[in-house]
Protein backbone atom coordinates (compact mmCIF):
# COMPACT_ATOMS: atom_id res chain seq x y z
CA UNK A 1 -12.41 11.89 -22.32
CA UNK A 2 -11.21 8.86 -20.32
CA UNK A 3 -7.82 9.24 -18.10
CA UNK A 4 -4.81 7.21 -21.04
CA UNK A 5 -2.28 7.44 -18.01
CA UNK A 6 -0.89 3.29 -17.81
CA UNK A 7 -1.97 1.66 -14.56
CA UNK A 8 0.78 1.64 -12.27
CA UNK A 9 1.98 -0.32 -9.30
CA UNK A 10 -1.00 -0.34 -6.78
CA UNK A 11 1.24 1.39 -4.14
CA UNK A 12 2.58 4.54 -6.66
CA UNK A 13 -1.26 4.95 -7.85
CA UNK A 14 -1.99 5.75 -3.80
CA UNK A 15 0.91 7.58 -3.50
CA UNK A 16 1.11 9.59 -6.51
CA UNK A 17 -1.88 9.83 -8.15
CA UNK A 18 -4.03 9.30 -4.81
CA UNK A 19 -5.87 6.27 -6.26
CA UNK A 20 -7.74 4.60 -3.53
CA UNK A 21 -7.08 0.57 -4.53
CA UNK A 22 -6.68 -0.48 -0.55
CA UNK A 23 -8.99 -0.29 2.43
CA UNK A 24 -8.65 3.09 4.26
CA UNK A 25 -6.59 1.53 7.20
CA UNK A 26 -4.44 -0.16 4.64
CA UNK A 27 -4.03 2.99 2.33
CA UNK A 28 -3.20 4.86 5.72
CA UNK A 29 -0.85 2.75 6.92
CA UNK A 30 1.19 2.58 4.07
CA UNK A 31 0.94 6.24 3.48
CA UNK A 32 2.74 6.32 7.32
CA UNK A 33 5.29 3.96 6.04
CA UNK A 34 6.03 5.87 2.68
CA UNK A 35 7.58 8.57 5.07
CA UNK A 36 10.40 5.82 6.67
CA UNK A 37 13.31 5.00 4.42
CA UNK A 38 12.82 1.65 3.46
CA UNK A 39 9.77 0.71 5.29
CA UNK A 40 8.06 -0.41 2.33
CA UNK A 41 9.63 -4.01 1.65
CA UNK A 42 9.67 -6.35 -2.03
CA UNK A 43 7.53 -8.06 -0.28
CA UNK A 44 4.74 -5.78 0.98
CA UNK A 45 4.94 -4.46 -2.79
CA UNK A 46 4.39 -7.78 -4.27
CA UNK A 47 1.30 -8.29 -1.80
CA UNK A 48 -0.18 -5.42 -2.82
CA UNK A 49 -1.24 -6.88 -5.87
CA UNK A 50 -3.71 -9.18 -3.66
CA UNK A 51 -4.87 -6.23 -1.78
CA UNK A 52 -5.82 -4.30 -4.78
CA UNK A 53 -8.16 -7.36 -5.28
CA UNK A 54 -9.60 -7.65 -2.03
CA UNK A 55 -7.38 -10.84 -1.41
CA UNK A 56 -5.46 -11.25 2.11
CA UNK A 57 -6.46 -8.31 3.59
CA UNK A 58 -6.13 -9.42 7.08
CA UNK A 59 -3.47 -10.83 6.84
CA UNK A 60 -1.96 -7.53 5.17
CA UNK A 61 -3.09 -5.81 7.81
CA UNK A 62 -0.83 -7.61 10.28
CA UNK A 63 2.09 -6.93 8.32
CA UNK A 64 1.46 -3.50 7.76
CA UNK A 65 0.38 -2.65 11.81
CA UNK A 66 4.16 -4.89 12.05
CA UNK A 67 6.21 -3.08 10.08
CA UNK A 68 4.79 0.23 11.68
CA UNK A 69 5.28 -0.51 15.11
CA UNK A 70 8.83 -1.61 13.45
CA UNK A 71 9.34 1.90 12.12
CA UNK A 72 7.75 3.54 14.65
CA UNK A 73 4.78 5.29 12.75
């Protein structure tokens, strides 16, 4: 029987439910950044959305490898 569990935010299916909808570096580094108190920002949420599609992805990248040399992860 198919999973009926609702499709959650792309970052709360990684980190919950250890859905893989990013890259492995991506999925990593925001794993890393799930550990800092507010280290994951509105707008790295919202632009997870792309990433789940395969959109922006280098440019995600940046912001994630940013944010943690930012936080220090």
């Amino acid at each position: 029987m198919p999973d009926e569990r609702p499709r959650e935010h792309p970052i709360r299916e990684l980190l919950l439910h250890g859905q893989h909808p990013f890259p492995a570096d991506m999925a990593e580094m925001i794993q890393r950044l799930h550990l800092k108190p507010n280290a994951i920002t509105a707008e790295i949420a919202m632009d997870a959305y792309d990433w789940e599609r395969g959109e922006q992805l280098d440019r995600g990248r940046k912001k994630l490898l940013a944010l943690c040399t930012q936080h220090g992860v």
